[in-house]
Protein backbone atom coordinates (compact mmCIF):
# COMPACT_ATOMS: atom_id res chain seq x y z
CA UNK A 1 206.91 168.66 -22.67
CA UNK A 2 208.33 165.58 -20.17
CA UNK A 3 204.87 165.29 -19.02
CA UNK A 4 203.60 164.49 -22.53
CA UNK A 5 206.04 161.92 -23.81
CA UNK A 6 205.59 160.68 -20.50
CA UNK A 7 201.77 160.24 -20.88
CA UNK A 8 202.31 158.94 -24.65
CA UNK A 9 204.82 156.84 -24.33
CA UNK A 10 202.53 155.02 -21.30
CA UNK A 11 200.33 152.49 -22.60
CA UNK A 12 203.07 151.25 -25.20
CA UNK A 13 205.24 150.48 -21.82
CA UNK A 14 202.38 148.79 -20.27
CA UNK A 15 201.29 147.10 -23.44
CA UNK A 16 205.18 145.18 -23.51
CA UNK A 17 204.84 144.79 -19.82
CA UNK A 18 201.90 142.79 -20.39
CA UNK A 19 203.30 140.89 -23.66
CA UNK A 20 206.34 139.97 -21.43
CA UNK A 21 204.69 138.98 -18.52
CA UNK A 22 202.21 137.02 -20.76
CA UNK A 23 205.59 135.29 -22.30
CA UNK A 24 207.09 134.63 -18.91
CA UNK A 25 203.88 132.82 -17.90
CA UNK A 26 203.26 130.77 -20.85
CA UNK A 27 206.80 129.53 -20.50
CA UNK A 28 206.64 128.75 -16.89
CA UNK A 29 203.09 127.15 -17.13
CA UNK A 30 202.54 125.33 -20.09
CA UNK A 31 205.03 122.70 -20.12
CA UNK A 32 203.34 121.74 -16.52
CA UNK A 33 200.09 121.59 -17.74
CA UNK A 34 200.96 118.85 -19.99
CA UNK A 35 200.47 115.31 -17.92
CA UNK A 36 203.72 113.35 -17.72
CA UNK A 37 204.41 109.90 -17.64
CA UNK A 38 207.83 108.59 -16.10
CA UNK A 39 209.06 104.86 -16.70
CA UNK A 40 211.26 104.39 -13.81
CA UNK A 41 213.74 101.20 -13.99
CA UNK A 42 214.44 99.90 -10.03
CA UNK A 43 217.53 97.85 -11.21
CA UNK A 44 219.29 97.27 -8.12
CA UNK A 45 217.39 96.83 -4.73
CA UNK A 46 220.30 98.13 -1.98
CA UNK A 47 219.90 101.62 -4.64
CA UNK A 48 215.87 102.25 -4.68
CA UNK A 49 216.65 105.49 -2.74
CA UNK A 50 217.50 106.60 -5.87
CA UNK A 51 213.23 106.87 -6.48
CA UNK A 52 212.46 108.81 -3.57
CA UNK A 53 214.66 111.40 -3.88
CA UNK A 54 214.12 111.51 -7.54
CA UNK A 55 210.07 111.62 -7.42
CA UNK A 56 210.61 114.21 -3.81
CA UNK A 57 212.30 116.68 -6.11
CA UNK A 58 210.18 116.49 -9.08
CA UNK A 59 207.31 117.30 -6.68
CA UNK A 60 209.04 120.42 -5.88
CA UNK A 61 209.86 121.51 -9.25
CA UNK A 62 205.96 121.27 -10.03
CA UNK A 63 205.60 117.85 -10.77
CA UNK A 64 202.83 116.79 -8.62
CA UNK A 65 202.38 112.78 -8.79
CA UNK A 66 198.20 112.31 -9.37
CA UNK A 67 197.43 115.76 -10.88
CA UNK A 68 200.65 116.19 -14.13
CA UNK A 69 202.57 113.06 -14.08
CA UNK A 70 202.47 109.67 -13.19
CA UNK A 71 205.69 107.06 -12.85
CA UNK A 72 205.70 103.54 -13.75
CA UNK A 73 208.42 102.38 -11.03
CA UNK A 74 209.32 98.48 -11.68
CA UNK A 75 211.20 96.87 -9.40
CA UNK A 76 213.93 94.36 -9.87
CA UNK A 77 217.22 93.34 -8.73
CA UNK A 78 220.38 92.85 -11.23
CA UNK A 79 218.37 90.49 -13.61
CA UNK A 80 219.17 91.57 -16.96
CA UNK A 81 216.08 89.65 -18.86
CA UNK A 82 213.75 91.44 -16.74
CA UNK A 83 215.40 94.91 -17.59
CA UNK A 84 215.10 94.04 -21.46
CA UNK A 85 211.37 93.02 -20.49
CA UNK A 86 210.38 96.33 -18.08
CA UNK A 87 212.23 98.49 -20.55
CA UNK A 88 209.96 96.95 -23.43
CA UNK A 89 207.02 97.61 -21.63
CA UNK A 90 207.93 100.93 -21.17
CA UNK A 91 208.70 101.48 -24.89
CA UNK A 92 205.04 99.92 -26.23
CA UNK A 93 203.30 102.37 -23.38
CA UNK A 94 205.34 105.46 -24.98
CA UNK A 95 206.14 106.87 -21.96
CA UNK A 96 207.60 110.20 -22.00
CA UNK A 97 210.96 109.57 -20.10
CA UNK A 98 212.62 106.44 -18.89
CA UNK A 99 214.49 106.96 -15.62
CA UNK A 100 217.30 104.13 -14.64
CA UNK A 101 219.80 102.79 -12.70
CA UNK A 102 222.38 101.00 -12.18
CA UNK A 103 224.74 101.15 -14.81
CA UNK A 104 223.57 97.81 -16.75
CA UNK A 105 220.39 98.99 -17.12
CA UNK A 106 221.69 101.97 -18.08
CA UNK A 107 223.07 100.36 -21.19
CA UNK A 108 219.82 98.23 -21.79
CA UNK A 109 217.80 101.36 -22.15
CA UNK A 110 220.39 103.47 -24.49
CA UNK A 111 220.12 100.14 -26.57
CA UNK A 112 216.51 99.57 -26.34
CA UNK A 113 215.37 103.52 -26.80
CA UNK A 114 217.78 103.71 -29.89
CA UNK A 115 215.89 105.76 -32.63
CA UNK A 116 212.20 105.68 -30.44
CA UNK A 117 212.76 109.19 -29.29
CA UNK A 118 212.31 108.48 -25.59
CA UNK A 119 214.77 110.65 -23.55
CA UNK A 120 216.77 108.25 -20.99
CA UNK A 121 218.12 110.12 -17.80
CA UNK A 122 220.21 107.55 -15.59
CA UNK A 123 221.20 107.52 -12.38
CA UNK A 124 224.07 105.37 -10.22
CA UNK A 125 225.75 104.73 -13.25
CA UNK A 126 229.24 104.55 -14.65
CA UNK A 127 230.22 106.18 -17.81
CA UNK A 128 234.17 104.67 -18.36
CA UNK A 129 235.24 102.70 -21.00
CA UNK A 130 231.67 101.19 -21.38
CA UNK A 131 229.84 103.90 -24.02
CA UNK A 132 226.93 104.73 -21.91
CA UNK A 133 227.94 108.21 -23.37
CA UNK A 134 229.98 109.94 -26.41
CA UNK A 135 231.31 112.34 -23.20
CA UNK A 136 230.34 114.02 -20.01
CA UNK A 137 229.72 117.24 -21.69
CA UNK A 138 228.47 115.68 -24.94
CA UNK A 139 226.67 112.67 -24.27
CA UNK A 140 224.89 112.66 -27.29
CA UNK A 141 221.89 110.50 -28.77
CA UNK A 142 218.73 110.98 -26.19
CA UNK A 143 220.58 110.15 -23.14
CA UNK A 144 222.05 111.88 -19.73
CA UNK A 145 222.18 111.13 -16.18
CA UNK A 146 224.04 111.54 -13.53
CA UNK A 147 227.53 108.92 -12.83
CA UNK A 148 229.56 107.77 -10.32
CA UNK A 149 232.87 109.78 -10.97
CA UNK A 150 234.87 106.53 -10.66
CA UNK A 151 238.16 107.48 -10.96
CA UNK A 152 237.81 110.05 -8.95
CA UNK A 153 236.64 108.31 -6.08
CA UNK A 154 239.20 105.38 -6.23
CA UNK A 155 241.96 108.57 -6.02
CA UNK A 156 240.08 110.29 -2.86
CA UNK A 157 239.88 106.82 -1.18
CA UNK A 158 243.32 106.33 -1.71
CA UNK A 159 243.84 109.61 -0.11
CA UNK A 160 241.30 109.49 2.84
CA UNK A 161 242.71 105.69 3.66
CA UNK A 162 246.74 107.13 3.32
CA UNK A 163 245.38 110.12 5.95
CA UNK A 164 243.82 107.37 8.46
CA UNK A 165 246.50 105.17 8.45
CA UNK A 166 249.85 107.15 7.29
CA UNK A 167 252.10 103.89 7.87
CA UNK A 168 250.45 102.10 4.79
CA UNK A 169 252.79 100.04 3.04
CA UNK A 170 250.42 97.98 0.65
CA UNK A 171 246.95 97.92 0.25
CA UNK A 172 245.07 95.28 -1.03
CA UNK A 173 242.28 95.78 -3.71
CA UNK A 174 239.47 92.99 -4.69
CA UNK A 175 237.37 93.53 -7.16
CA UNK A 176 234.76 91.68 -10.00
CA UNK A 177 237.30 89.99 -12.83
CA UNK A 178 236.91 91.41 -16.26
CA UNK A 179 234.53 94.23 -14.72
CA UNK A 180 234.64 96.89 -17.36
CA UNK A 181 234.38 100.16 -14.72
CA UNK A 182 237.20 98.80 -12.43
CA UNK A 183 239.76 99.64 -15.07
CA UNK A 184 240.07 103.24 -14.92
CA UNK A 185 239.88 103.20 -11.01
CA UNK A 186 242.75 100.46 -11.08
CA UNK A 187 244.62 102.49 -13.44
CA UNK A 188 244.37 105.16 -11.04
CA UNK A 189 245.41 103.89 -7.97
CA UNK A 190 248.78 101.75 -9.55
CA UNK A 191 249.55 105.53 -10.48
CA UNK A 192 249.17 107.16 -6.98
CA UNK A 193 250.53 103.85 -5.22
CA UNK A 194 253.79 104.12 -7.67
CA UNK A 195 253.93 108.11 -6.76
CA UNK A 196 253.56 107.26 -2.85
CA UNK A 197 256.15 104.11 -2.94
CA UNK A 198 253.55 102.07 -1.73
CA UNK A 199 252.43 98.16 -3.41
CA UNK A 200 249.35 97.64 -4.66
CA UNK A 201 248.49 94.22 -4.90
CA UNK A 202 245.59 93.41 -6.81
CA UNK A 203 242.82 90.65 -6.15
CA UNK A 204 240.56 90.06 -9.30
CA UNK A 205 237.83 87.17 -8.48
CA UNK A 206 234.20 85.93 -9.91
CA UNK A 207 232.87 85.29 -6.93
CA UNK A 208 232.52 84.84 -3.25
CA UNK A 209 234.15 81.28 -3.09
CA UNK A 210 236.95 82.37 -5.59
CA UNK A 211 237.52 85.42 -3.75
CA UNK A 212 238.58 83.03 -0.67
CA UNK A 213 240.41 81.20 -2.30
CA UNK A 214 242.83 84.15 -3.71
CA UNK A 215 242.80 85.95 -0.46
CA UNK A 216 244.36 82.51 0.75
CA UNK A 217 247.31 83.11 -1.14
CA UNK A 218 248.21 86.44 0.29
CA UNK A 219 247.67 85.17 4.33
CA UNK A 220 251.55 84.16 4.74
CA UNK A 221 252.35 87.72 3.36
CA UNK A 222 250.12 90.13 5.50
CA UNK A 223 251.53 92.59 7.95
CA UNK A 224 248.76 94.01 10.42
CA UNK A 225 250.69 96.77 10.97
CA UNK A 226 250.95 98.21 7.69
CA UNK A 227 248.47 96.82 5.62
CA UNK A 228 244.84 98.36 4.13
CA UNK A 229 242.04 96.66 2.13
CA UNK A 230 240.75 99.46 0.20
CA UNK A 231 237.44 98.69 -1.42
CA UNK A 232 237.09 100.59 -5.01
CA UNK A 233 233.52 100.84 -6.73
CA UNK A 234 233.12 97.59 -8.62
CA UNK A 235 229.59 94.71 -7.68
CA UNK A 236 231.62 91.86 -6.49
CA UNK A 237 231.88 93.66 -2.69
CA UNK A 238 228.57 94.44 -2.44
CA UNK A 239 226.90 90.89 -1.96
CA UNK A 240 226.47 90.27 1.29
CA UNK A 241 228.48 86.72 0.89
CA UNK A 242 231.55 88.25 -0.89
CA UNK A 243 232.14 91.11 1.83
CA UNK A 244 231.58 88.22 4.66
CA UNK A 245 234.47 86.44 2.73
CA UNK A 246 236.63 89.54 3.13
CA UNK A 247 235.51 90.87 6.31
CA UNK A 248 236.46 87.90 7.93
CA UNK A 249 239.93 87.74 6.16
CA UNK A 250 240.37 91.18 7.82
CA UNK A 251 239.38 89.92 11.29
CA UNK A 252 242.24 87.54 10.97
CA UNK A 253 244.33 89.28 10.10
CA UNK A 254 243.89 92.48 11.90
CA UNK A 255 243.37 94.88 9.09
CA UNK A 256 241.21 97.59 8.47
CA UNK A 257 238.80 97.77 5.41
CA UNK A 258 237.66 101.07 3.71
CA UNK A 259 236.25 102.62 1.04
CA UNK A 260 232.67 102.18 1.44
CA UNK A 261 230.80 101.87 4.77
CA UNK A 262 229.65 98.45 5.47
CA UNK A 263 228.47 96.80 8.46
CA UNK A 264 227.46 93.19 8.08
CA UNK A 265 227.56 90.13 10.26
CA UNK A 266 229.62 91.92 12.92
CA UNK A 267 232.18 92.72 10.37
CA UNK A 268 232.59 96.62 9.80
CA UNK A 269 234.84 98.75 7.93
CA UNK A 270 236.78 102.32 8.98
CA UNK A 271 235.17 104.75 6.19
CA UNK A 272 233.16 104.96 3.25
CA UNK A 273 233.28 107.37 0.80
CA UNK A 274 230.17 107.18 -2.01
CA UNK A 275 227.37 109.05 -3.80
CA UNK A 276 224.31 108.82 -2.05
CA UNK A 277 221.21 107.10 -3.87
CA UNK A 278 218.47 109.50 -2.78
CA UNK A 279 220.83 112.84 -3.57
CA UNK A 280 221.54 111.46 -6.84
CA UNK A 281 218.18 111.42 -7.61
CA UNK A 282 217.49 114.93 -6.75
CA UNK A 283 220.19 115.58 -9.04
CA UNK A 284 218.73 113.59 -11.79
CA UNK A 285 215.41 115.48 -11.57
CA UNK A 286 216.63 118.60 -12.74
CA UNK A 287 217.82 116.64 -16.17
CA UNK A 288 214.11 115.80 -16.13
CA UNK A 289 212.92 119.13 -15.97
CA UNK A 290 215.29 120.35 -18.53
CA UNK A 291 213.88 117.86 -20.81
CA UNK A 292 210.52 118.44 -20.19
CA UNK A 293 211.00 121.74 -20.62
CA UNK A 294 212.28 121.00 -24.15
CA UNK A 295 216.03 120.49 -24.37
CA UNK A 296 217.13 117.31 -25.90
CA UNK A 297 219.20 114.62 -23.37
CA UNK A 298 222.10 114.06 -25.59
CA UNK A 299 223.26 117.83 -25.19
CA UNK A 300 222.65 117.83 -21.79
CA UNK A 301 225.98 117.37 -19.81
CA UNK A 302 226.20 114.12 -17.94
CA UNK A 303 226.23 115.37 -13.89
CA UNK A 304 228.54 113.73 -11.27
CA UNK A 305 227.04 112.65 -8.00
CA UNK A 306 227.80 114.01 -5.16
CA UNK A 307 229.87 112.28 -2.44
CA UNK A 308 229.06 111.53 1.22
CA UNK A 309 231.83 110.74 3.69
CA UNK A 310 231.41 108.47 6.58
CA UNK A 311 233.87 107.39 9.17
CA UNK A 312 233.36 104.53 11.84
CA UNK A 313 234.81 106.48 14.39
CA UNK A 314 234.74 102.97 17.00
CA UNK A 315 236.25 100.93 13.88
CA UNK A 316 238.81 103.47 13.66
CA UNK A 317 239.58 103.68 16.78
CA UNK A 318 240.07 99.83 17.65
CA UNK A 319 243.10 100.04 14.48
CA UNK A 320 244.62 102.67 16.25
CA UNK A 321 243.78 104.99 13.08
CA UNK A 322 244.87 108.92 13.06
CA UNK A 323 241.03 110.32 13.17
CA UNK A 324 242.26 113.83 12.48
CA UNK A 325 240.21 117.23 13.12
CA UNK A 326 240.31 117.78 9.68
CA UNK A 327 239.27 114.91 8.61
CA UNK A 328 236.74 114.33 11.16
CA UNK A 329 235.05 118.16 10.23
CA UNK A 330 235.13 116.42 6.45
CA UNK A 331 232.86 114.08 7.68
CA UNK A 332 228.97 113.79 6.65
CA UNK A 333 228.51 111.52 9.33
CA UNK A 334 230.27 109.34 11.94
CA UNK A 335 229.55 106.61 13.27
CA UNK A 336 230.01 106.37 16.63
């Protein structure tokens, strides 16, 4: 009797077998047979890592450049009229994604997609106080990306800079005036600088030459011994003329600089701790996929790069630093 339900019951199991497996292929095919086309927005030219390691990972989700999807990758550095312009382009071409960075462009495409129905996925962006997004979890509309947990990586800084160099007394902080992302990292830090007794003394400037000229004001005050400049994620540090400016302060002065990794015109700082451009655009591949594969952007939740800690071990060194075994087995890479 076993035998015969056995027997009966038979093609009925392989008939669903074959239904399901039919399913499963049609859902892992189909949307790859479809031929893609990517707008990709290059806004910032020290970040164009972000491309590789986007395009490298869409490759190995199935996304093979030549044969079902092709990327429009325009190239430009901080020039807001050209993002309004590349971003237009992309718009008229209906491309089927817009991928961008950094966080201005960011904002030009959530304005200039609004109501087209093209999905925006960003990359090396911020998301405080400047309504790139309703909320990490929610960012609503037809956008999602991946951001720069600033906050967060003012506080672990803070942290990594207090275990280098425990006898911190004040640290010094310049940043881009009026810079809307610097606020919630500055917020941050006068928090965990009040907890820690220590001063925070904040320089706000424009530009290289007005960055000088407030740094002047604090030369009579400095103390080598128990002083920090602690770089925070803001644009003003990242031209090459505005870190000379404070690197050579330092080199006055005799104090260490940290928060990102920078080595420029024989000035260096002791450790930098930020999101890697080609990781974040792995990262920002797999919201591609996920939209390709039919979800919509806007309930998508907003990703948060991954961080990548260096330490200038010889930097350190020379400042007498405390380059601890824990700290140093922390490390993604030092510099020796």
């Amino acid at each position: 009797m076993k035998t015969k339900i056995a027997i009966n019951t038979l093609p009925l199991v392989l008939l669903i077998g074959l239904l399901a497996s039919f399913l499963l292929l049609n859902d892992c095919v189909d949307y790859k047979k479809k031929s893609y086309k990517v707008g990709i927005l290059s806004g910032l030219e020290s970040l164009s890592g972000t491309v590789d390691g986007f395009k490298t990972k869409m490759a190995e989700l199935g996304y093979i450049e030549g044969k079902n999807i092709a990327y429009d990758v325009q190239n430009t550095n901080f020039d807001i009229v050209e993002y309004r312009r590349i971003l237009a382009k992309f718009i008229n071409e209906r491309v089927d994604l817009i991928f961008v960075f950094p966080t201005e462009a960011a904002l030009e495409a959530k304005a200039a997609t609004k109501g087209k129905n093209i999905p925006v996925v960003f990359a090396n962006a911020f998301t405080e106080n400047i309504g790139l997004v309703n909320s990490i979890r929610e960012p609503g509309g037809n956008i999602t990306g991946v951001r720069w947990a600033g906050a967060e990586i003012a506080l672990k800084r803070f942290e990594i800079m207090l275990e280098l160099a425990p006898k911190t007394k004040r640290i010094l902080i310049a940043y881009q005036k009026d810079y809307p992302i610097v606020k919630s990292q500055v917020e941050i830090l006068r928090s965990a600088c009040a907890t820690a007794g220590l001063s925070l003394i904040e320089i706000p400037a424009s530009n290289a030459a007005e960055l000088e000229t407030e740094l002047q004001k604090q030369s009579k005050t400095i103390n080598s011994k128990t002083d920090f400049m602690l770089h925070i994620a803001e644009p003003l540090l990242s031209t090459p003329s505005s870190f000379a400016v404070l690197g050579k302060f330092a080199a006055e002065h005799k104090i260490p600089i940290g928060g990102t990794l920078t080595l420029l015109e024989g000035y260096e700082s002791v450790f930098g701790l930020t999101p890697q451009s080609v990781s974040q655009g792995k990262q920002a591949a797999y919201l591609a996929d996920k939209i390709f594969k039919g979800v919509k952007a806007g309930t998508i939740p907003v990703i948060s790069a991954e961080n990548f800690l260096q330490i200038n071990y010889k930097e350190a060194e020379k400042f007498g630093l405390n380059l601890s075994e824990g700290l140093l087995s922390m490390a993604n890479e030092i510099v020796r």
